[in-house]
Protein backbone atom coordinates (compact mmCIF):
# COMPACT_ATOMS: atom_id res chain seq x y z
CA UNK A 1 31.39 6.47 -8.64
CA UNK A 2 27.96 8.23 -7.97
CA UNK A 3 26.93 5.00 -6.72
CA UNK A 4 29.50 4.52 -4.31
CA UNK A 5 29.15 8.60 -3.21
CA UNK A 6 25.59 8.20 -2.36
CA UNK A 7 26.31 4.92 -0.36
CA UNK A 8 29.16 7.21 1.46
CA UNK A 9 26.15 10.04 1.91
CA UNK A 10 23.46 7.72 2.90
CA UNK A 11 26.55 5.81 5.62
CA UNK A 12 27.13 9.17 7.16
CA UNK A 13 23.42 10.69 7.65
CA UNK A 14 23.10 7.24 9.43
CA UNK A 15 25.67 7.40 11.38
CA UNK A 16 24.43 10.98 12.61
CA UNK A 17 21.55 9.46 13.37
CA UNK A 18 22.71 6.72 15.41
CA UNK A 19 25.14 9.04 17.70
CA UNK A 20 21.98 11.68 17.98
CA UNK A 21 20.48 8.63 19.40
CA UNK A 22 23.03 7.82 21.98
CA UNK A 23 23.61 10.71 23.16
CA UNK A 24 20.12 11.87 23.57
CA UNK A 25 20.35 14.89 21.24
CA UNK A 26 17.10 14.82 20.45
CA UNK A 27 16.49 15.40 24.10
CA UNK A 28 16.19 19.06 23.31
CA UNK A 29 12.91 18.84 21.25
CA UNK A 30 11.28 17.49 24.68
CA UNK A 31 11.39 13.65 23.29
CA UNK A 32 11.81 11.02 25.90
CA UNK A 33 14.18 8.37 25.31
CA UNK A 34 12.26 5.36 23.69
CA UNK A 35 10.77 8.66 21.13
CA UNK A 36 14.33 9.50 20.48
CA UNK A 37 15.26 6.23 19.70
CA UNK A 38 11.98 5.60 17.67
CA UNK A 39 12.65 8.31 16.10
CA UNK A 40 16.40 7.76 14.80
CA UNK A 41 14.57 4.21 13.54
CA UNK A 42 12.37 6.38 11.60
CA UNK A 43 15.18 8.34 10.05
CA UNK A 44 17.64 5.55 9.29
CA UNK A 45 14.33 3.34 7.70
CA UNK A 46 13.26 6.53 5.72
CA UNK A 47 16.89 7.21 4.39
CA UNK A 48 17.92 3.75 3.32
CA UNK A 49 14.72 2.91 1.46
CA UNK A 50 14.60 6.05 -0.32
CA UNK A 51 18.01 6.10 -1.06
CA UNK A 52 18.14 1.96 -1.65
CA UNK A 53 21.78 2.14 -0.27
CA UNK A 54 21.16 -1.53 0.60
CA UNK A 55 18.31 -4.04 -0.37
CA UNK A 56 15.01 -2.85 0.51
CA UNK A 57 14.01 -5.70 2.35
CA UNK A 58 17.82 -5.50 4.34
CA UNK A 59 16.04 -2.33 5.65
CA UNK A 60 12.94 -3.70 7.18
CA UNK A 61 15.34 -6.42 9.28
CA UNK A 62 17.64 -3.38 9.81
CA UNK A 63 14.68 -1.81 11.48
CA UNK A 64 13.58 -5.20 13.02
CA UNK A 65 16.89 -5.40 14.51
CA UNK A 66 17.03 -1.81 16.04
CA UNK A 67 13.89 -2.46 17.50
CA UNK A 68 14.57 -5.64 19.26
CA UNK A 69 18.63 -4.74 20.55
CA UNK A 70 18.35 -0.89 21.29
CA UNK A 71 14.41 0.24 21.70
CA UNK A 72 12.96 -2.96 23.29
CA UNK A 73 15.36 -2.67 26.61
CA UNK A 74 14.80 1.04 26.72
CA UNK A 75 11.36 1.19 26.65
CA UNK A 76 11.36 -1.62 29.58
CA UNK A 77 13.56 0.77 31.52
CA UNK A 78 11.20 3.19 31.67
CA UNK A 79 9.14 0.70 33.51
CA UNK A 80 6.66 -0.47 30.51
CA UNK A 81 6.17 -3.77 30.34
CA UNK A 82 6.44 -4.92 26.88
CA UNK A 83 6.07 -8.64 24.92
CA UNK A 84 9.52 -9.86 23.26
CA UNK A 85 7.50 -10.48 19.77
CA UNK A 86 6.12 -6.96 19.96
CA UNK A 87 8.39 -6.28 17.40
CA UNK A 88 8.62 -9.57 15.53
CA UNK A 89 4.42 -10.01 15.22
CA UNK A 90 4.19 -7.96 12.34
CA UNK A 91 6.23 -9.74 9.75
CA UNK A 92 3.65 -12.71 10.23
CA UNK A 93 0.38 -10.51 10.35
CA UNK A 94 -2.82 -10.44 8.53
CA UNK A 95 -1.29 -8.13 5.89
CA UNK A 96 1.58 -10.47 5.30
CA UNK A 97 -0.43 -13.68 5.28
CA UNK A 98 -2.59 -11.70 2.46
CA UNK A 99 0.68 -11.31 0.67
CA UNK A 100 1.29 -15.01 0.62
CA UNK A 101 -2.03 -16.17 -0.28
CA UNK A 102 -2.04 -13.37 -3.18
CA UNK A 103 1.86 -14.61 -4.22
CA UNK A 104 0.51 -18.31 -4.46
CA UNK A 105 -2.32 -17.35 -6.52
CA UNK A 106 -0.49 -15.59 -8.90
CA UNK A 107 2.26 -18.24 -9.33
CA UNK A 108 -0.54 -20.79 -9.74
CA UNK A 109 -2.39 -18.82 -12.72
CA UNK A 110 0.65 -18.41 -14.36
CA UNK A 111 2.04 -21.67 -14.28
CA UNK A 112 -1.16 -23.06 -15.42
CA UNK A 113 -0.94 -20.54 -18.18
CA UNK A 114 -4.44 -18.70 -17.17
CA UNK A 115 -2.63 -15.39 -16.71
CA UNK A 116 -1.74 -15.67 -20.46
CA UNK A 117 -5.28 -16.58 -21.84
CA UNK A 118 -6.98 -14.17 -19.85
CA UNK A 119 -4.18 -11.03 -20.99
CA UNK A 120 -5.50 -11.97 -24.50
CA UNK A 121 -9.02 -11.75 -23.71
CA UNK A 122 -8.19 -8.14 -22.37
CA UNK A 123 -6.09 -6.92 -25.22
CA UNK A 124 -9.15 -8.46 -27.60
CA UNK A 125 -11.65 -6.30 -26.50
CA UNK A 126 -9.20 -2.58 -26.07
CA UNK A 127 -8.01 -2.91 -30.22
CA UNK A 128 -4.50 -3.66 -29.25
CA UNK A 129 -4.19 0.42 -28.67
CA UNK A 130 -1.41 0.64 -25.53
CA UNK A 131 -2.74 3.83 -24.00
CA UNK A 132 -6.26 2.21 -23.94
CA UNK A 133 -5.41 -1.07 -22.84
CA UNK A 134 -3.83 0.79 -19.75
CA UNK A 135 -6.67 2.47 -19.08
CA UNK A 136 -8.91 -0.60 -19.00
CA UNK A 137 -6.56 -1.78 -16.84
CA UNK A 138 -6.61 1.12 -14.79
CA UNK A 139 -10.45 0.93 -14.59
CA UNK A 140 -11.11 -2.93 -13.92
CA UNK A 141 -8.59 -2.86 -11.69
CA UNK A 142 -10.08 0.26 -9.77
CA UNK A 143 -13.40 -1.16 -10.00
CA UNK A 144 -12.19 -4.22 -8.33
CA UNK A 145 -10.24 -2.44 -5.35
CA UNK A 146 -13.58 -1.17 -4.11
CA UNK A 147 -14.82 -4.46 -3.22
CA UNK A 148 -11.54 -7.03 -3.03
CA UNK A 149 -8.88 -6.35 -0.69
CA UNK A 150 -6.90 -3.71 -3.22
CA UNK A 151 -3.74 -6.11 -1.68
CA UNK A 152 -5.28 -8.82 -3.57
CA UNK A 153 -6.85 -7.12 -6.74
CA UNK A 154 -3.21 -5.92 -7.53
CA UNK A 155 -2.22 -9.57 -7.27
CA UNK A 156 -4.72 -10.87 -9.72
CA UNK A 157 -4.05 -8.18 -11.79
CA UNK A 158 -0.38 -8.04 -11.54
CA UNK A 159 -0.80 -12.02 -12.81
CA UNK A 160 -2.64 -10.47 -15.78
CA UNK A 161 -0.59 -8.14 -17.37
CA UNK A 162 3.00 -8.64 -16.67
CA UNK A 163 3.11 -11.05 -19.51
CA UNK A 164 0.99 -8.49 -21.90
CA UNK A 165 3.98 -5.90 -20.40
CA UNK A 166 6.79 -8.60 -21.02
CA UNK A 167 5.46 -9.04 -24.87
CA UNK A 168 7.13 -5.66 -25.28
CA UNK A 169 10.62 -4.39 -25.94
CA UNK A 170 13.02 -4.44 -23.18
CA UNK A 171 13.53 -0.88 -23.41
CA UNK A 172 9.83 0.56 -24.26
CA UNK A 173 8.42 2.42 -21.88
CA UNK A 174 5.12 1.27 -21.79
CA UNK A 175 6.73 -1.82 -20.01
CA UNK A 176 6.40 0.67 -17.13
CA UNK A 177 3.20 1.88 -17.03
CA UNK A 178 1.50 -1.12 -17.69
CA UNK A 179 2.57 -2.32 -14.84
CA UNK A 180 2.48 0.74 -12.72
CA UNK A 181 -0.54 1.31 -13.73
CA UNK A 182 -2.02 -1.51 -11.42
CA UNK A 183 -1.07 -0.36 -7.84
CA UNK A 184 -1.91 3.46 -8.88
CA UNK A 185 -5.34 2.20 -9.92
CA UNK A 186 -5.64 -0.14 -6.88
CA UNK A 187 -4.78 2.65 -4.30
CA UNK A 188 -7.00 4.76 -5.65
CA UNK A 189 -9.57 2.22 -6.05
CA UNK A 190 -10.30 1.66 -2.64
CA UNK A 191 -11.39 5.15 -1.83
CA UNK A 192 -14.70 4.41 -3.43
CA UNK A 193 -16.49 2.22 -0.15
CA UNK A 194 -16.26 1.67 2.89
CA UNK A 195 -15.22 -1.82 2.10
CA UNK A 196 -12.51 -0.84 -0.29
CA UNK A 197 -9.50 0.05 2.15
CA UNK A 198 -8.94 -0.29 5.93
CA UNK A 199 -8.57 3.29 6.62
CA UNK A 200 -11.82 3.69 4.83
CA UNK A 201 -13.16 0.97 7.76
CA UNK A 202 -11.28 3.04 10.39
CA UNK A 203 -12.79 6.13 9.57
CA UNK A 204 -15.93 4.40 9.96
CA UNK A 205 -15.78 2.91 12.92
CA UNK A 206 -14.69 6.10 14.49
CA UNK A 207 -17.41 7.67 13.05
CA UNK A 208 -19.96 5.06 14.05
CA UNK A 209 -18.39 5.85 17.69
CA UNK A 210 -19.35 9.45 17.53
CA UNK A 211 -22.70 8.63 15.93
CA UNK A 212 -21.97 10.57 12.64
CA UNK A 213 -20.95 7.73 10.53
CA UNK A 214 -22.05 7.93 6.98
CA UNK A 215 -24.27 5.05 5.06
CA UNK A 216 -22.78 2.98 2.27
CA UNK A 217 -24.41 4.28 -0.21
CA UNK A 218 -23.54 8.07 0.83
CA UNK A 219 -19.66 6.73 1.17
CA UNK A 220 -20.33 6.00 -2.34
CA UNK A 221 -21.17 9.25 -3.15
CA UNK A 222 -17.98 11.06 -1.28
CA UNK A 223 -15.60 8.83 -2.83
CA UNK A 224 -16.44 7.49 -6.35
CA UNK A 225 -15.91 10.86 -8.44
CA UNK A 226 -12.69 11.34 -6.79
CA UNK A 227 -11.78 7.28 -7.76
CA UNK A 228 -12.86 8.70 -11.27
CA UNK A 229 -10.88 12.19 -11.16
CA UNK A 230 -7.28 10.32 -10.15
CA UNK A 231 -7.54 7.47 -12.22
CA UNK A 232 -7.55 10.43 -15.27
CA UNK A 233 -4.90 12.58 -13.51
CA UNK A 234 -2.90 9.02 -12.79
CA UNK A 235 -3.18 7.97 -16.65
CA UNK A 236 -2.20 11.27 -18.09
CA UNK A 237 0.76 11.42 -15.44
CA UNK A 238 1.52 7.75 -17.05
CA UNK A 239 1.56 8.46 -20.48
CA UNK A 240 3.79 12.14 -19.47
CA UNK A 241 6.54 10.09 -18.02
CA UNK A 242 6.20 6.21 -19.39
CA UNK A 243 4.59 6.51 -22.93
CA UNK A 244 6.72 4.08 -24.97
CA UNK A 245 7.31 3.79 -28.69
CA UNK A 246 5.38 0.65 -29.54
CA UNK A 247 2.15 1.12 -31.23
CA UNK A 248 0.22 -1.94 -30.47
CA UNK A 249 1.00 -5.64 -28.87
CA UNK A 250 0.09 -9.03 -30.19
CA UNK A 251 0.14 -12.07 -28.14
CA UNK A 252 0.28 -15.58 -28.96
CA UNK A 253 -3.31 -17.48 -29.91
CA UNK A 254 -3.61 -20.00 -27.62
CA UNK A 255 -6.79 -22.55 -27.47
CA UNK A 256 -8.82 -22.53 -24.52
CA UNK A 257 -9.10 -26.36 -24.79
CA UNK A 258 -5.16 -26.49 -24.29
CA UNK A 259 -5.08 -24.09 -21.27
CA UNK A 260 -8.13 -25.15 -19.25
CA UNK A 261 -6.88 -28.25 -18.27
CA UNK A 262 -8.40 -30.13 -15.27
CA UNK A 263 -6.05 -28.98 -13.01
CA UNK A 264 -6.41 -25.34 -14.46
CA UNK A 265 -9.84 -25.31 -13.89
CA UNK A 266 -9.38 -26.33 -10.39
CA UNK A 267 -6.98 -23.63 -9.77
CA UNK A 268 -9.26 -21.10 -11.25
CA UNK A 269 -11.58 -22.68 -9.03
CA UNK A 270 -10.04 -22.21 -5.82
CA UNK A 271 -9.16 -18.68 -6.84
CA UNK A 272 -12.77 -17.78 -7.04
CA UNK A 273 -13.28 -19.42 -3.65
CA UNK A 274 -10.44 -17.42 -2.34
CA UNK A 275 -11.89 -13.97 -3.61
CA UNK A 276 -15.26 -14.86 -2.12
CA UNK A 277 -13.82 -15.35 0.87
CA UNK A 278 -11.88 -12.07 0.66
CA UNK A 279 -15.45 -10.54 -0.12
CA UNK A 280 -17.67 -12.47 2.21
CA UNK A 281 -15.53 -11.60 4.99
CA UNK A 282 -18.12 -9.95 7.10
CA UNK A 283 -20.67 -13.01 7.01
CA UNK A 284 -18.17 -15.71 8.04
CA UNK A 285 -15.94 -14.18 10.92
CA UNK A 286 -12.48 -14.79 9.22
CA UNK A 287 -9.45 -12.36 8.50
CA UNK A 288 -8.60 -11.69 4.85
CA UNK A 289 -5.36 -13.04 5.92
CA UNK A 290 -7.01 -16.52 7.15
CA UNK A 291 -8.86 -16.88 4.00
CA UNK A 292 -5.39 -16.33 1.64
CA UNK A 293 -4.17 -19.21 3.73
CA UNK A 294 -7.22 -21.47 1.18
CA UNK A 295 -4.29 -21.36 -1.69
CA UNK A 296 -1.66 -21.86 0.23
CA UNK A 297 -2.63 -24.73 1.94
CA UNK A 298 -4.67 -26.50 -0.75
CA UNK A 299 -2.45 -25.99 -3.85
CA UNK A 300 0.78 -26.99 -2.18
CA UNK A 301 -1.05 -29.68 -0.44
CA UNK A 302 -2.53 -31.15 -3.06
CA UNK A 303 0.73 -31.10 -5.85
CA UNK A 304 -0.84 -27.96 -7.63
CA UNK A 305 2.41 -25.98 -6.36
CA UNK A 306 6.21 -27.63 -5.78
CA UNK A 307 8.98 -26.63 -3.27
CA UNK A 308 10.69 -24.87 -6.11
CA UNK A 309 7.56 -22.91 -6.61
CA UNK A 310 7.36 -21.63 -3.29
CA UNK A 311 11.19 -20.66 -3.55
CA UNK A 312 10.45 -18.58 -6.40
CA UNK A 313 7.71 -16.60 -4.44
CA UNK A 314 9.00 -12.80 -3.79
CA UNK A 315 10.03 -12.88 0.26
CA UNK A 316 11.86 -9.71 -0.06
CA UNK A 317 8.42 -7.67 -1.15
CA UNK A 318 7.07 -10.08 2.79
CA UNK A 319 9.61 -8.73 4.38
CA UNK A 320 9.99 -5.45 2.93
CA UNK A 321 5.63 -4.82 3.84
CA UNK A 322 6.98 -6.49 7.47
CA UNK A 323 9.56 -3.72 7.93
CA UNK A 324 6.93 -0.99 7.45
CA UNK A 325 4.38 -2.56 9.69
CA UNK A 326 6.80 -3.17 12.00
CA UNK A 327 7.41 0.86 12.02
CA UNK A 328 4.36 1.50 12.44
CA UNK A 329 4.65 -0.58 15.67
CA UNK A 330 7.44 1.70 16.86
CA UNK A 331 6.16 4.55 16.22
CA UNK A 332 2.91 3.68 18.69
CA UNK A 333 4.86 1.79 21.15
CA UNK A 334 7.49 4.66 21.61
CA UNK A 335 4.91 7.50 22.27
CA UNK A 336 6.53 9.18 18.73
CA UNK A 337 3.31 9.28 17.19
CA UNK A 338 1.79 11.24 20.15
CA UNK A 339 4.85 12.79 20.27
CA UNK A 340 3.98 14.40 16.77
CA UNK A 341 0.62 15.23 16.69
CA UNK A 342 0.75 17.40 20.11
CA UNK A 343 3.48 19.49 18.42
CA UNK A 344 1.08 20.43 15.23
CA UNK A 345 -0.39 23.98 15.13
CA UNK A 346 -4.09 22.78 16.12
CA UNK A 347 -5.08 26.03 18.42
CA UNK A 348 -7.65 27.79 17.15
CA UNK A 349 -7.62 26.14 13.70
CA UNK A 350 -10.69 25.80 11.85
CA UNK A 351 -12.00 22.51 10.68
CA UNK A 352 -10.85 22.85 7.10
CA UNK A 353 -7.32 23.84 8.56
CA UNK A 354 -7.74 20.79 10.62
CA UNK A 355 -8.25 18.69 7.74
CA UNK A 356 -5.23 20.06 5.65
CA UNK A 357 -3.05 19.27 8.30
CA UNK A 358 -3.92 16.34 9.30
CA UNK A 359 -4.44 14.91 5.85
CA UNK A 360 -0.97 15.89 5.01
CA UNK A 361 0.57 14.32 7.83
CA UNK A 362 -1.46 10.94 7.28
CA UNK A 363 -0.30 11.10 4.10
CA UNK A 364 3.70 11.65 4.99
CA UNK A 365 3.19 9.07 7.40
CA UNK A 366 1.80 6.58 4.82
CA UNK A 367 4.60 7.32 2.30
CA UNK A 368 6.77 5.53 5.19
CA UNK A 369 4.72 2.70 6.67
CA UNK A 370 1.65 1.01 6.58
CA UNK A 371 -1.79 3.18 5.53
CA UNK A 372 -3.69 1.34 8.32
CA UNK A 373 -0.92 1.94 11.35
CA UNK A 374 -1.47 5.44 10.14
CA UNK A 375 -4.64 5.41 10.54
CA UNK A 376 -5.14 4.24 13.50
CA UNK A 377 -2.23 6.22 15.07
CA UNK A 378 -3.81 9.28 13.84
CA UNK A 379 -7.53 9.09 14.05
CA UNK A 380 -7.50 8.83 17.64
CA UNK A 381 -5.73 11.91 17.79
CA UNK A 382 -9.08 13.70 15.70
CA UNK A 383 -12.03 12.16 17.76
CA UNK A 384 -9.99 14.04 21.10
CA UNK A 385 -10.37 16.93 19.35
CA UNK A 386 -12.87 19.69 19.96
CA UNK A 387 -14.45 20.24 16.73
CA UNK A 388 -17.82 20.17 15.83
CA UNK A 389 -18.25 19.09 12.27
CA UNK A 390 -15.44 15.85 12.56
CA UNK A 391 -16.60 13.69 9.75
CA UNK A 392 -14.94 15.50 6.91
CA UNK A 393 -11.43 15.70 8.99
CA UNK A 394 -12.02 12.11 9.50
CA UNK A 395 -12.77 11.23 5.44
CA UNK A 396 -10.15 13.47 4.45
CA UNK A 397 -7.88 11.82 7.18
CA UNK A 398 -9.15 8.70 5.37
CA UNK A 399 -8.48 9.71 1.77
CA UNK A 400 -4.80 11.04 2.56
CA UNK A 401 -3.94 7.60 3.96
CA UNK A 402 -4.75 6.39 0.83
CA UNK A 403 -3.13 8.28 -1.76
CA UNK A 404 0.11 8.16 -0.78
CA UNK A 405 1.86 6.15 -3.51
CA UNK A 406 5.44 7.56 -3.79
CA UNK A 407 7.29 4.68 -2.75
CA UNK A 408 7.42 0.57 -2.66
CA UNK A 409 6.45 0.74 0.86
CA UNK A 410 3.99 3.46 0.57
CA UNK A 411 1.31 0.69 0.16
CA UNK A 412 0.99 -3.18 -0.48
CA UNK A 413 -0.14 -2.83 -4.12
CA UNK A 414 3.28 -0.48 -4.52
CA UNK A 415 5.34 -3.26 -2.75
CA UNK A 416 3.69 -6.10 -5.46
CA UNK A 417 4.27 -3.97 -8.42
CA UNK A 418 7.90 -3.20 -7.22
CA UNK A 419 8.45 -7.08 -6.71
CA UNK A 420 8.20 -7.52 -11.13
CA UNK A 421 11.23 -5.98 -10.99
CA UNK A 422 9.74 -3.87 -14.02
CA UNK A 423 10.96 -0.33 -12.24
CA UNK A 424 13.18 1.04 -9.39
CA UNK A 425 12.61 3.43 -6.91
CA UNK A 426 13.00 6.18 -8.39
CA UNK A 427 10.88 5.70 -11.71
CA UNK A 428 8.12 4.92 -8.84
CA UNK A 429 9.33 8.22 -6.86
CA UNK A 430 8.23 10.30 -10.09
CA UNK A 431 4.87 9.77 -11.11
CA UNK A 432 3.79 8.54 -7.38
CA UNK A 433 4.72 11.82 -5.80
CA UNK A 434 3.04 13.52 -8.04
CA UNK A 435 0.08 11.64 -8.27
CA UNK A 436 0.17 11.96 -4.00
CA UNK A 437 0.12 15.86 -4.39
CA UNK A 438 -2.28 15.23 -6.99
CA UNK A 439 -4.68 13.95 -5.05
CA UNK A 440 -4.09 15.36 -1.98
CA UNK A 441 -5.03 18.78 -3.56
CA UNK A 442 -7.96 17.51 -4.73
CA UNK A 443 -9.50 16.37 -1.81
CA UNK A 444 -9.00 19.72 -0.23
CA UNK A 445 -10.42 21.73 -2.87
CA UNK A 446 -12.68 19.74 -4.68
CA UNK A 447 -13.38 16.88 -2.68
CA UNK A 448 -14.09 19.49 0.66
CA UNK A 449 -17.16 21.23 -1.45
CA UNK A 450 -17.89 18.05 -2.56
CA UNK A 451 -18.39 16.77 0.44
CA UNK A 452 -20.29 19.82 1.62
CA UNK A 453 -22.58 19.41 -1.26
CA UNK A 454 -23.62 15.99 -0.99
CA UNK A 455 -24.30 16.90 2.65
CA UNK A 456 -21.76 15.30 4.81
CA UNK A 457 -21.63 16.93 8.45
């Protein structure tokens, strides 16, 4: 009965939305009519994946389809010219690609039973104690973000330890935060270079722009003790909500003579050729996304990976990261995003007030769709502005991108965790939103002296 009342709910808010919409309601907060309409997509995206009314992934075409019937023709009304695939490029991007190449690396480890071995060799060296295997996992996994795509890292990792989080009960809670303890280490991770997340790389080449743009080594120094702060806040929110009943786990012996087969060794192989793509990015001109293409390509090629294998590969989490890239898309094309920032209270603010507000807003807008469409809607916005001492607006900017964790589509490592099917929406909703206000309140209070400490201007 509940179930069916909030499906009646979430059916009439959207509904409300859609005639708002039509008849150009929103008209009276001085939107235009591609930002109304953008902004009714916004509404009905936001409402059915927190509310999971339908399928998550149903959402993202939902939006997909809204975009391409309703906003498309308006906006070319107005006299834009605008491509037919505007829409439709981001479910095949560099994000998604990154996906797939991460998807096919995990299927291969596990069905080469290298996920398994390796999950023993972790548990081995942590004494079989649950609370401190998760935070080793929170660590290496962390540690990892800051130089791997954090998209990939929670792949690997994910391939890791869902069978050392399947060796438990059904009904232990631990099941849980092992496994959400991956994407909250990998979104945090990536705070910690320059390298480690793209609005990290956004901020940076802003700041490059303006001729203020911090070294590597001082990025370094501005983000690693906050990496170090939420992982501790992240594992204690953890074991608060998810700390389970079992006291240790045990896993099967198994001979490394039996796993590392020829063809294992090749797929480990290709794996590490894959990450040093991922890493070497910079020397060899390629997207992350063209790299993950390596597994694909090879692996199925070659026999390594079968047709039923690649029909057992999680499409809904591709299409559900599509959806909220393809927001992002809206939101920009439409004007909304402009829209939004001229409306916030920026007269006369100082740049700490500055920094608040737009690091809350990146990180609303993050909750929702991708970190790096936020980014780059929002930055722009900063470098306009008439400030003086811009680089901590921009890192904080940066940060709040980041940390935004609350839902599946919050972030790519969020959408691979979700796609274990180990937790719903709302067991994420908990200990992600509070992480997010977690760490947003730490890189305005802490993190801002920090920042003035080390000497960032």
């Amino acid at each position: 009965m509940s179930n069916n009342l909030n499906k009646m709910i979430v059916s009439v808010l959207i509904a409300g939305y859609m005639l708002c919409g039509i008849f150009g309601i929103f008209s009276a907060f001085g939107m235009e009519k591609p930002e109304q309409i953008a902004f009714v997509i916004l509404l009905v995206g936001a409402t059915l994946w927190i509310s999971e009314a339908v399928p998550l992934f149903v959402t993202s075409l939902i939006i997909l389809f809204l975009a391409k019937v309703w906003l498309l023709d308006v906006i070319r009304e107005s006299g834009t010219k605008i491509s037919d695939t505007v829409f439709l490029a981001p479910f095949f991007s560099n994000i998604i690609l990154l996906f797939l190449g991460g998807f096919v690396l995990s299927s291969a480890l596990h069905k080469y039973r290298i996920d398994e071995d390796i999950a023993h060799r972790i548990i081995s060296k942590t004494g079989h104690s649950i609370p401190l295997l998760i935070a080793g996992i929170m660590a290496i996994t962390a540690f990892l973000s800051m130089w791997l795509s954090n998209t990939a890292t929670t792949a690997m990792m994910l391939a890791l330890c869902v069978p050392i989080a399947n060796k438990l009960p059904g009904d232990d809670k631990y099941r849980k935060a092992i496994v959400l303890a991956i994407p909250f280490a990998a979104n945090v991770g990536g705070l910690g270079t320059p390298i480690g997340t793209p609005p990290n790389a956004i901020a940076i080449q802003y700041m490059q722009n303006a001729g203020i743009a911090p070294s590597f080594g001082m990025w370094m120094l501005l983000g690693i003790p906050a990496v170090i702060i939420m992982l501790v806040i992240l594992w204690s929110i953890l074991m608060f909500f998810y700390r389970g009943t079992a006291k240790s786990i045990e896993l099967k012996e198994t001979s490394a003579e039996s796993v590392y087969t020829p063809k294992a060794k090749f797929v480990i192989g290709i794996t590490l050729l894959t990450v040093t793509g991922w890493m070497t990015g910079p020397l060899h001109g390629h997207s992350s996304g063209t790299v993950a293409l390596i597994p694909v390509l090879v692996l199925f090629g070659l026999g390594f990976l079968t047709v039923r294998d690649l029909r057992l590969l999680s499409w809904d989490v591709l299409l559900l990261m599509g959806g909220g890239l393809c927001l992002g898309k809206i939101i920009a094309t439409a004007g909304l995003a402009d829209w939004l920032i001229i409306r916030l209270p920026l007269q006369d603010a100082s740049p700490y007030m500055l920094a608040v507000i737009f690091g809350i807003v990146a990180c609303v807008m993050s909750s929702m769709m991708s970190n790096t469409a936020t980014a780059n809607l929002i930055m722009p916005i900063i470098i306009g502005l008439s400030v003086t001492n811009m680089s901590p607006i921009l890192v904080g900017t940066a940060f709040s991108c980041s940390i935004a964790m609350a839902l599946p589509v919050s972030t790519p490592p969020n959408a691979l965790a979700f796609s274990t099917e180990q937790f719903n929406v709302k067991e994420l909703l908990k200990p992600g939103l509070i992480g997010t206000l977690a760490g947003l309140i730490l890189t305005f209070t802490a993190g801002w002296w920090w920042w003035k400490f080390v000497g960032l201007n």
